[in-house]
Protein backbone atom coordinates (compact mmCIF):
# COMPACT_ATOMS: atom_id res chain seq x y z
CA UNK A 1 -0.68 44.12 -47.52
CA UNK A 2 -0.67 40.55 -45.87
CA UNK A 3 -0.49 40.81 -42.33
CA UNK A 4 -0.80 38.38 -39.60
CA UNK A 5 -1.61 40.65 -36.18
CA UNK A 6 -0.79 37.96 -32.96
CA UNK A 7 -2.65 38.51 -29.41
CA UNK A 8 -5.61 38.26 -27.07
CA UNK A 9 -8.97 38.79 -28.52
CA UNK A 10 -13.05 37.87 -27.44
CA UNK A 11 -13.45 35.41 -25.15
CA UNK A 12 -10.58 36.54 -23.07
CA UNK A 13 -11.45 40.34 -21.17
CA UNK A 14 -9.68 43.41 -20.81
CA UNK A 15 -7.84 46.42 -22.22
CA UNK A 16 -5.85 44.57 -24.33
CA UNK A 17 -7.69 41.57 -25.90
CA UNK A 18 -10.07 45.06 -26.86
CA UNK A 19 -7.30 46.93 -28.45
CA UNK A 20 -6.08 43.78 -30.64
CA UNK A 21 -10.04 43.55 -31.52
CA UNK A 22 -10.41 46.78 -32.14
CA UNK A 23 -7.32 47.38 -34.49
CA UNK A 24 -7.88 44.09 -36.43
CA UNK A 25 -11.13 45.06 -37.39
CA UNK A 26 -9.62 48.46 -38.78
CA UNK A 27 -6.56 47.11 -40.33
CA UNK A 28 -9.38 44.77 -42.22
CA UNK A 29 -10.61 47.82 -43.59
CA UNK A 30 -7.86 47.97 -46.33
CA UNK A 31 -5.16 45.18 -45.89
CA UNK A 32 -5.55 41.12 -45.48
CA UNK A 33 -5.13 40.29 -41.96
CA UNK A 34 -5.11 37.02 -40.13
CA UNK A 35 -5.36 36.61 -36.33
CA UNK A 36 -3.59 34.00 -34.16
CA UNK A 37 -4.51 34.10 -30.97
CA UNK A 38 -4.89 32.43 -27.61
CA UNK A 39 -6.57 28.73 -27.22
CA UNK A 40 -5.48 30.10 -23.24
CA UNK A 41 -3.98 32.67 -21.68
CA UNK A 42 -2.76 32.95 -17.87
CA UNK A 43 -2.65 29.74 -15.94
CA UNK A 44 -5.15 30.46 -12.77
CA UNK A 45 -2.41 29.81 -10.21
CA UNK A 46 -1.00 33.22 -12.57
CA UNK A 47 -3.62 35.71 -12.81
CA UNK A 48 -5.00 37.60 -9.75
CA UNK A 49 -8.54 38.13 -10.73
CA UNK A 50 -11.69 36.16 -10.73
CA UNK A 51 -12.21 34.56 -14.58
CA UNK A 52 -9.78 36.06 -17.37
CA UNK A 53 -13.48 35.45 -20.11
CA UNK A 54 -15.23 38.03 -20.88
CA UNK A 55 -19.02 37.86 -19.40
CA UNK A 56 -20.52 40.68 -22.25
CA UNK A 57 -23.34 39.71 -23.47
CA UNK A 58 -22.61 42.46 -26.42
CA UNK A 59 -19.44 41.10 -27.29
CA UNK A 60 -16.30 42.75 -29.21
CA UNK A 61 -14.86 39.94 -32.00
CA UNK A 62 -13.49 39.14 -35.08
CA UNK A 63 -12.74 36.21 -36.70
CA UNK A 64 -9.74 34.37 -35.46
CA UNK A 65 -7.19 31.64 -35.17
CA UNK A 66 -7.24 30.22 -31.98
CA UNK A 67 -3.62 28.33 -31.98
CA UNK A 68 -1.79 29.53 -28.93
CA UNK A 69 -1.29 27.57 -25.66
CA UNK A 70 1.29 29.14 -23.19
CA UNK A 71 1.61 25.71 -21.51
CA UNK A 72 1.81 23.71 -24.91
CA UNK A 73 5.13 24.39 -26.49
CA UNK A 74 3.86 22.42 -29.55
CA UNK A 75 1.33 25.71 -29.99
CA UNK A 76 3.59 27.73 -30.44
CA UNK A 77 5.49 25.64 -33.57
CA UNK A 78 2.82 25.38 -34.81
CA UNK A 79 1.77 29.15 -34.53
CA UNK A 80 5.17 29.74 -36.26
CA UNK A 81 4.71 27.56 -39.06
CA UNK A 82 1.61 29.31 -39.63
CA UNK A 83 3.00 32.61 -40.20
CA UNK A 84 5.47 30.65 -42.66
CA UNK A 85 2.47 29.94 -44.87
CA UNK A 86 0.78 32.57 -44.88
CA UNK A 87 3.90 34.61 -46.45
CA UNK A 88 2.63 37.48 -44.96
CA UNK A 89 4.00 41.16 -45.48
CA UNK A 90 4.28 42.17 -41.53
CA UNK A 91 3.92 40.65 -38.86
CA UNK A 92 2.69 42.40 -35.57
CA UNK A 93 3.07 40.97 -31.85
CA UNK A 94 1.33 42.51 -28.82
CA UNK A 95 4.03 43.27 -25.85
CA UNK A 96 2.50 44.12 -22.10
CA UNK A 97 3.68 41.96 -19.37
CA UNK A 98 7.46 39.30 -20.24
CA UNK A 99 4.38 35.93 -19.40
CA UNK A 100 4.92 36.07 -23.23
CA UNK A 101 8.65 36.60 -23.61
CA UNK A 102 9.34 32.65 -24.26
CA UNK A 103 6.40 31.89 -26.76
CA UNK A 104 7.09 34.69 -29.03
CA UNK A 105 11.02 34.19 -28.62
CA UNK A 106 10.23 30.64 -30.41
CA UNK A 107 7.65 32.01 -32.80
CA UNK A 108 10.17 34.31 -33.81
CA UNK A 109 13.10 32.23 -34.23
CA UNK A 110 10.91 29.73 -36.18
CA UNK A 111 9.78 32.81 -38.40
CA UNK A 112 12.95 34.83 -38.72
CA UNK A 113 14.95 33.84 -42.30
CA UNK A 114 11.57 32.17 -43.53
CA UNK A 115 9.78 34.77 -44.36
CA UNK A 116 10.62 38.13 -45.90
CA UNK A 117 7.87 40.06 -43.47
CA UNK A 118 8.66 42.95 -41.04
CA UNK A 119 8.37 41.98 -37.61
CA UNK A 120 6.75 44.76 -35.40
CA UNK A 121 5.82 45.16 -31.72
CA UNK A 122 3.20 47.05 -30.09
CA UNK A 123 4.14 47.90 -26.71
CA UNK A 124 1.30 48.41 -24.26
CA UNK A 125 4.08 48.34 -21.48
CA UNK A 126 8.01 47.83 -22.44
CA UNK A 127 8.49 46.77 -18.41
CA UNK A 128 5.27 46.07 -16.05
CA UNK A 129 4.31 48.08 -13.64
CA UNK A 130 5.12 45.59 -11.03
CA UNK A 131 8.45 44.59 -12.31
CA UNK A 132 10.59 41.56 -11.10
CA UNK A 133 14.75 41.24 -11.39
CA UNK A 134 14.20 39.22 -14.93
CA UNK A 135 11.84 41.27 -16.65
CA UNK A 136 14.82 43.97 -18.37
CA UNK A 137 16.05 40.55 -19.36
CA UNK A 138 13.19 39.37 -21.36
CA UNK A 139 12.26 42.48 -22.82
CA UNK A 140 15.64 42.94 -24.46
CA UNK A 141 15.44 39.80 -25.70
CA UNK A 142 12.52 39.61 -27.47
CA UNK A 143 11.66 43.09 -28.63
CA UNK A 144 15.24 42.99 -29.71
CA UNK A 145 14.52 40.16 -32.39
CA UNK A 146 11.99 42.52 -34.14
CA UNK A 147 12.13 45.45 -36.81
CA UNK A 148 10.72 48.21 -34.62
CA UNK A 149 8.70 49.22 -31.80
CA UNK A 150 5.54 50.95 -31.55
CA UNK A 151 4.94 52.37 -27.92
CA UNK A 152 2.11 54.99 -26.90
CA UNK A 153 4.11 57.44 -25.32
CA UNK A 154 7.74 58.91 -24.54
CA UNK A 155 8.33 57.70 -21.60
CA UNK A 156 7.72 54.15 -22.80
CA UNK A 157 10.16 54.78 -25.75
CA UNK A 158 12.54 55.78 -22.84
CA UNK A 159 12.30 53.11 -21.50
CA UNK A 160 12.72 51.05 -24.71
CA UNK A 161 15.87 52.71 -25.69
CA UNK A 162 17.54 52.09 -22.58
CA UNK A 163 16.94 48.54 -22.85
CA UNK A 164 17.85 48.81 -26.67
CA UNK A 165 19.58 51.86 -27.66
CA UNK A 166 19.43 51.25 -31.30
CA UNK A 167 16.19 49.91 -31.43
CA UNK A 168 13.86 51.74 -33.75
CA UNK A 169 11.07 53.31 -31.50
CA UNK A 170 8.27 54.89 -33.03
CA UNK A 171 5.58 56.86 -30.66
CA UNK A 172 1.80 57.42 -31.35
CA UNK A 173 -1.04 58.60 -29.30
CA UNK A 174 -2.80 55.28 -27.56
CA UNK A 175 -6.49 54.70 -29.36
CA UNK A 176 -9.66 55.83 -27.68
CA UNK A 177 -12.04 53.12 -27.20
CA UNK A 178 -15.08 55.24 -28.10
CA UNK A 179 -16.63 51.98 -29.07
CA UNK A 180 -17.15 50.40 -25.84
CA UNK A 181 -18.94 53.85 -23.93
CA UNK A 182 -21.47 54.32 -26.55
CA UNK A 183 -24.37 57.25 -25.43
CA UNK A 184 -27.05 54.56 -25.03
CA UNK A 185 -27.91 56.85 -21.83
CA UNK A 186 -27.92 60.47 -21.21
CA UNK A 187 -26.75 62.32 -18.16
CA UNK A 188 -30.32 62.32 -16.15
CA UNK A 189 -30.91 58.61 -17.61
CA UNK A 190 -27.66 56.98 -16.36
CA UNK A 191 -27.82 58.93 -12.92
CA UNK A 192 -31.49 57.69 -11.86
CA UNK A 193 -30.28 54.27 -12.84
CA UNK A 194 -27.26 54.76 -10.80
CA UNK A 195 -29.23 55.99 -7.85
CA UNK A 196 -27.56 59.35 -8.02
CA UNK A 197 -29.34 62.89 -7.56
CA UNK A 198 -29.26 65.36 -10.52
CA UNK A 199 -27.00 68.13 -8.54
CA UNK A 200 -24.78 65.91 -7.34
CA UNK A 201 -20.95 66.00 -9.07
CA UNK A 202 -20.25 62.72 -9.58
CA UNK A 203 -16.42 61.13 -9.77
CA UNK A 204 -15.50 58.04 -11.51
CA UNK A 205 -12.91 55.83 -10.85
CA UNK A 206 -13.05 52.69 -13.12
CA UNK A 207 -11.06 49.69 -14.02
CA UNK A 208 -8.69 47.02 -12.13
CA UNK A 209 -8.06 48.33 -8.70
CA UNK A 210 -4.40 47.60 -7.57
CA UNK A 211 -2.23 49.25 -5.85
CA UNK A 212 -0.47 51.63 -8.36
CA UNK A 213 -3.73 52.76 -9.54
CA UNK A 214 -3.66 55.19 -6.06
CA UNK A 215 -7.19 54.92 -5.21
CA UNK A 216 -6.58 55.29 -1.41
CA UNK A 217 -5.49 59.14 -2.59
CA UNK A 218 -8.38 59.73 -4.47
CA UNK A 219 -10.28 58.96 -1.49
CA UNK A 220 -8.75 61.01 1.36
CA UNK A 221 -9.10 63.58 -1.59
CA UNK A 222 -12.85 62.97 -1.86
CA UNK A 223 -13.01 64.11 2.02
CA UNK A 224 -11.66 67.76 1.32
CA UNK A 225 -13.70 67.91 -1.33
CA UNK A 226 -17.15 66.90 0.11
CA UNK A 227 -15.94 69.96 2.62
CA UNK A 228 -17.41 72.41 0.00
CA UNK A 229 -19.02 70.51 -2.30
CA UNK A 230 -21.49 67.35 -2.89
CA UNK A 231 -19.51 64.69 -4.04
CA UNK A 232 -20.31 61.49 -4.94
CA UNK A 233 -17.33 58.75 -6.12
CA UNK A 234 -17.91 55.71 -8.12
CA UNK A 235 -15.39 52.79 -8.34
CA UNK A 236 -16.24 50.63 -10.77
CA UNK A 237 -14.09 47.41 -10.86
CA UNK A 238 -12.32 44.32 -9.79
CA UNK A 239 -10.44 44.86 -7.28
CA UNK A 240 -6.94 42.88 -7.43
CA UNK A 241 -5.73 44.38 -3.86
CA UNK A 242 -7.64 43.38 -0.83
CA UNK A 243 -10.75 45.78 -0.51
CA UNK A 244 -10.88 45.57 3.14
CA UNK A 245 -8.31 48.38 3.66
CA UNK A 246 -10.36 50.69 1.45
CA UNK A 247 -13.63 49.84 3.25
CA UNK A 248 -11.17 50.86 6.32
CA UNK A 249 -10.76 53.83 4.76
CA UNK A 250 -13.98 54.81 3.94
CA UNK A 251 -15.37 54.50 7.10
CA UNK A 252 -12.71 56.11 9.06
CA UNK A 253 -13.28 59.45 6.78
CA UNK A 254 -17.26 58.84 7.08
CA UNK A 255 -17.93 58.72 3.35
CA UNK A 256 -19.79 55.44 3.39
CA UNK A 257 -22.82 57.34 1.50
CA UNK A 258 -20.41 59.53 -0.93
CA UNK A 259 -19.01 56.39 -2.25
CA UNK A 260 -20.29 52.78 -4.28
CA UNK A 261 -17.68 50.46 -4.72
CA UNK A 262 -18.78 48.30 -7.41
CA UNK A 263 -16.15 45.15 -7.24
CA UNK A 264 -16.71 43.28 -10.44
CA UNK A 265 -15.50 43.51 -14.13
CA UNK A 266 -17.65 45.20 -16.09
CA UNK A 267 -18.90 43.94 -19.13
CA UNK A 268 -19.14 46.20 -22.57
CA UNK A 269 -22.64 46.74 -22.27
CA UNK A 270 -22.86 48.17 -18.98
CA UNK A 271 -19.39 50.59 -19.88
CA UNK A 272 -21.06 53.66 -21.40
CA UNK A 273 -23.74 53.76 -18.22
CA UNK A 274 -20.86 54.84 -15.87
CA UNK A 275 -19.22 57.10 -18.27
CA UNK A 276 -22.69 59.00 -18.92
CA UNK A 277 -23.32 59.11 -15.29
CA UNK A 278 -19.64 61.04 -14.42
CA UNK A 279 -18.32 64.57 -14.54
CA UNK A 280 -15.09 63.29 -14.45
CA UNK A 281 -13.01 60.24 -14.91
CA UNK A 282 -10.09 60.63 -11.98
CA UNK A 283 -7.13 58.39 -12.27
CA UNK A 284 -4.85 59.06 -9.26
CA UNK A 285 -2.07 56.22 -10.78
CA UNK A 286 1.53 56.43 -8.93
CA UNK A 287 3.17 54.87 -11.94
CA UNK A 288 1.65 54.86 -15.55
CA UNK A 289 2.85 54.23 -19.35
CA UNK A 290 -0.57 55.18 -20.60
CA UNK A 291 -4.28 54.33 -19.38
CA UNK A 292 -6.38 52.52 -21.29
CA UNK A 293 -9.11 54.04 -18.73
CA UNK A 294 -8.37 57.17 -20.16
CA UNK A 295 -8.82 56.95 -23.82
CA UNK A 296 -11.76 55.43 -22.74
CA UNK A 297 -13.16 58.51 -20.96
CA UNK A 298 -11.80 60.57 -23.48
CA UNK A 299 -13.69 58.16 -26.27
CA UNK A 300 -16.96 59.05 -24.19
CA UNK A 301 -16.20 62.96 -24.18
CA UNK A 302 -15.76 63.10 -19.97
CA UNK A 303 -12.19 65.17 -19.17
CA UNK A 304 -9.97 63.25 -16.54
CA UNK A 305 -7.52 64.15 -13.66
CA UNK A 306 -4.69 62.07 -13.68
CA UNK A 307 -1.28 62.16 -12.58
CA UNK A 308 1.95 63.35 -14.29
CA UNK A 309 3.86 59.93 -14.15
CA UNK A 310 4.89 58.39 -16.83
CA UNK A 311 2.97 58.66 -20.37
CA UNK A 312 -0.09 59.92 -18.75
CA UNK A 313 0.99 64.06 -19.62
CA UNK A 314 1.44 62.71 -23.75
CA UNK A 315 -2.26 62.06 -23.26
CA UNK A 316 -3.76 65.03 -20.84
CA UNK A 317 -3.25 67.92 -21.66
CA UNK A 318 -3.47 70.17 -18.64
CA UNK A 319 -6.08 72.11 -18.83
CA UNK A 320 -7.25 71.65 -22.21
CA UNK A 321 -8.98 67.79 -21.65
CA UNK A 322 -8.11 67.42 -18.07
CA UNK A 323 -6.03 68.40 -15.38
CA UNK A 324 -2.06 67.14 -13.89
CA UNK A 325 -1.83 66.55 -10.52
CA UNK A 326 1.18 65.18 -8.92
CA UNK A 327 1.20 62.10 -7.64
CA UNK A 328 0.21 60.82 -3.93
CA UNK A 329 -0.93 64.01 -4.00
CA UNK A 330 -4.29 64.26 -2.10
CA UNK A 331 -4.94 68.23 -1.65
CA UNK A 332 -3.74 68.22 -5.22
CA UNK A 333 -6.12 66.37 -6.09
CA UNK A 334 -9.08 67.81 -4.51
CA UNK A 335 -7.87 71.21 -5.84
CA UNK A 336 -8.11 70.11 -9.32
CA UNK A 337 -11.96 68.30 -8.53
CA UNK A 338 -12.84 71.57 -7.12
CA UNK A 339 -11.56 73.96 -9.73
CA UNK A 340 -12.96 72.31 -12.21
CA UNK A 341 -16.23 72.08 -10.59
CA UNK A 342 -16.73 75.67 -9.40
CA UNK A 343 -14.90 77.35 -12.10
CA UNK A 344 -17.37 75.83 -14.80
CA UNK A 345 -14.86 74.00 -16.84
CA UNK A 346 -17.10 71.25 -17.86
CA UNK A 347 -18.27 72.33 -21.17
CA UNK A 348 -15.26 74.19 -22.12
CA UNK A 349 -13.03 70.78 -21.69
CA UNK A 350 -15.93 68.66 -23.41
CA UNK A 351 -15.39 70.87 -26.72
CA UNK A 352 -11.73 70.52 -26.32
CA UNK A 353 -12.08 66.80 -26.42
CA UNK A 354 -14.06 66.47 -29.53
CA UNK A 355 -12.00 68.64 -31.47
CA UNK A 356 -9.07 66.11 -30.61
CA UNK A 357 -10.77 63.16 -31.65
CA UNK A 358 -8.72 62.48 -34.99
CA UNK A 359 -5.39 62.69 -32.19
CA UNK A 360 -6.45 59.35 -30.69
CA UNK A 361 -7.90 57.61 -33.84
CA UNK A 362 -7.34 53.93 -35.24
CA UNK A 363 -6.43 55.32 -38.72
CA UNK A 364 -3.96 57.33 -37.07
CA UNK A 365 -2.26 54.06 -35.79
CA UNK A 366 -2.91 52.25 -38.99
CA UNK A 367 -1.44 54.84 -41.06
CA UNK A 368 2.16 54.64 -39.08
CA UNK A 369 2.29 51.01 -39.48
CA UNK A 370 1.25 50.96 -42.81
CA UNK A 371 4.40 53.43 -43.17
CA UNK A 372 6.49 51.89 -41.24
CA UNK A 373 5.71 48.74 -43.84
CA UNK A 374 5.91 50.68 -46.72
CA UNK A 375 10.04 51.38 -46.67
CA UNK A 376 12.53 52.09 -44.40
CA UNK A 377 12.87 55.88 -45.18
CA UNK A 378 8.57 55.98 -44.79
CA UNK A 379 9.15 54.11 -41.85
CA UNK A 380 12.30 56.59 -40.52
CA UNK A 381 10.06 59.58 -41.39
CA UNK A 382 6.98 58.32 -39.38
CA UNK A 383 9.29 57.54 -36.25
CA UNK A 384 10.50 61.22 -35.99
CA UNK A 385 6.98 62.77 -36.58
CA UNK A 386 5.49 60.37 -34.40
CA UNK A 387 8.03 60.98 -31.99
CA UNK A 388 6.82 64.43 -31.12
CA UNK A 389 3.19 63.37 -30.77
């Protein structure tokens, strides 16, 4: 088919300029596909870290159209009349924060009657996790003007349907992004590097820190659990909240040598070292539609304790790749650290995780929206399959 896929891609950083990468390059693998995406993104007055570019020196691309301004309106026409010629069979818009809501609500009206193509969304996040009183507004808007939805877990599609009860919703397990944690180091390798002894269990906290994420649990959690075992906690990322209270934190508890707070994006070639270095990826959110963090621990084969808020349970499975912990929950969470720790669970949850490997694959996703493309009653069929996922 003839598909034009819209969204972030290389230079711009993050979770979702990777996953647009990431699925181009495998919808490539049997179908035309042209990218449009972003001459800029976020004006800097807009987005609360450092540099939105990516700094990786081993860089994730593809070939691209780079026709989008938000703050040229003219972009945007001329994005639209781009999808107009290139007649293509579907076209597929990336949804995560309503920033977008009026560019693709003129793209679409530019598109819609001109072209006989399927519009699709992807839906990272239907409503962000930080919403404002306009945001219900915007999504219902422009998800409404497509063909279907394509969220990453339940309680997204929840959400979704109570925005737009009609709306055709179609759930599928969230990619892993095995691609960015390659092995490059083994367990020893990446823990001399890191500075970290060979007996110690290591805990990894990694990505944007803000405040939803629920670090400050994780860290009155590492307290009880340094109380019968050595613990050592990595947090690897930018933070977006002010670190000082966390540094507060820290010291007040005494754990200024159980934990390395590494404030900086990471770039893709320095990814896998953390991964290697951990026992487990711990991701004490308060609020979640899925974790791109996660599939990316689960891509490197390390299990993860997360919470059981929002999508996060369609993803870990407790005690079969991880463990559920309530949230704000810090004895919870040390319970589940320790358990895992003295009860052995390591390998058992490793095997686990490689045997579900096909679960969170790119040809998984491709096949749905090549279904979903292929006729409404393929399309109807996927959507109730895919809803049990």
């Amino acid at each position: 088919m003839k598909c034009v896929l819209i969204g972030p891609t290389y230079p711009f950083r993050g979770g979702i300029a990777h996953y647009t990468t990431l699925l181009c390059q495998e919808l490539r693998k049997r179908h035309q596909v042209t990218l449009l995406s972003f001459r800029r993104q976020y004006p800097a007055w807009l987005f609360p870290g450092r540099s939105d570019r990516d700094p990786s020196q081993r860089v994730l691309a593809v070939d691209c159209e780079r026709l989008i301004d938000p703050l040229q309106p003219w972009t945007w026409i001329k994005a639209a009349r781009r999808i107009v010629e290139l007649e293509p069979d579907l076209a597929l818009f990336q949804w995560w924060v309503p920033f977008w809501a009026p560019i693709w609500s003129v793209i679409l009206r530019r598109v819609r009657g001109r072209i006989a193509a399927k519009v699709l969304f992807i839906s990272h996040n239907v409503l962000p996790h930080e919403p404002q009183p306009w945001d219900r507004l915007l999504a219902r808007r422009v998800l409404g003007q497509s063909d279907g939805v394509i969220v990453h877990s339940q309680w997204d599609r929840q959400v979704l349907l109570s925005l737009l009860p009609t709306m055709p919703a179609y759930v599928t397990p969230h990619p892993t992004y095995e691609v960015l944690a390659p092995t490059n180091w083994t367990h020893a390798e990446a823990r001399r590097q890191l500075g970290l002894a060979e007996g110690k269990a290591v805990l990894l906290f990694f990505g944007f820190v803000r405040a939803y994420k629920g670090l400050r649990y994780l860290i009155d959690a590492l307290a009880l659990v340094r109380a019968r075992l050595d613990a050592h906690l990595l947090v690897v990322g930018e933070f977006w909240d002010d670190v000082a209270p966390y540094q507060t934190q820290i010291r007040a508890l005494g754990l200024e040598a159980s934990v390395t707070l590494i404030d900086r994006y990471i770039p893709n070639e320095e990814v896998g070292l953390y991964f290697a270095a951990a026992d487990l990826v711990v991701l004490p959110y308060t609020d979640a539609t899925q974790s791109g963090v996660a599939q990316l621990a689960l891509g490197a084969g390390v299990p993860v304790i997360t919470t059981s808020v929002g999508g996060l349970p369609d993803v870990i499975q407790d005690g079969v790749n991880g463990f559920l912990v309530p949230p704000r929950d810090s004895q919870a969470l040390a319970a589940a650290v320790l358990r895992f720790f003295e009860e052995g669970l390591g390998p058992t949850l490793w095997a686990n995780i490689q045997a579900q490997k096909a679960r969170f694959s790119w040809e998984r996703l491709v096949a749905l929206i090549e279904e979903l493309v292929g006729g409404s009653s393929a399309g109807e069929a996927a959507g109730s399959q895919s809803g049990n996922a």
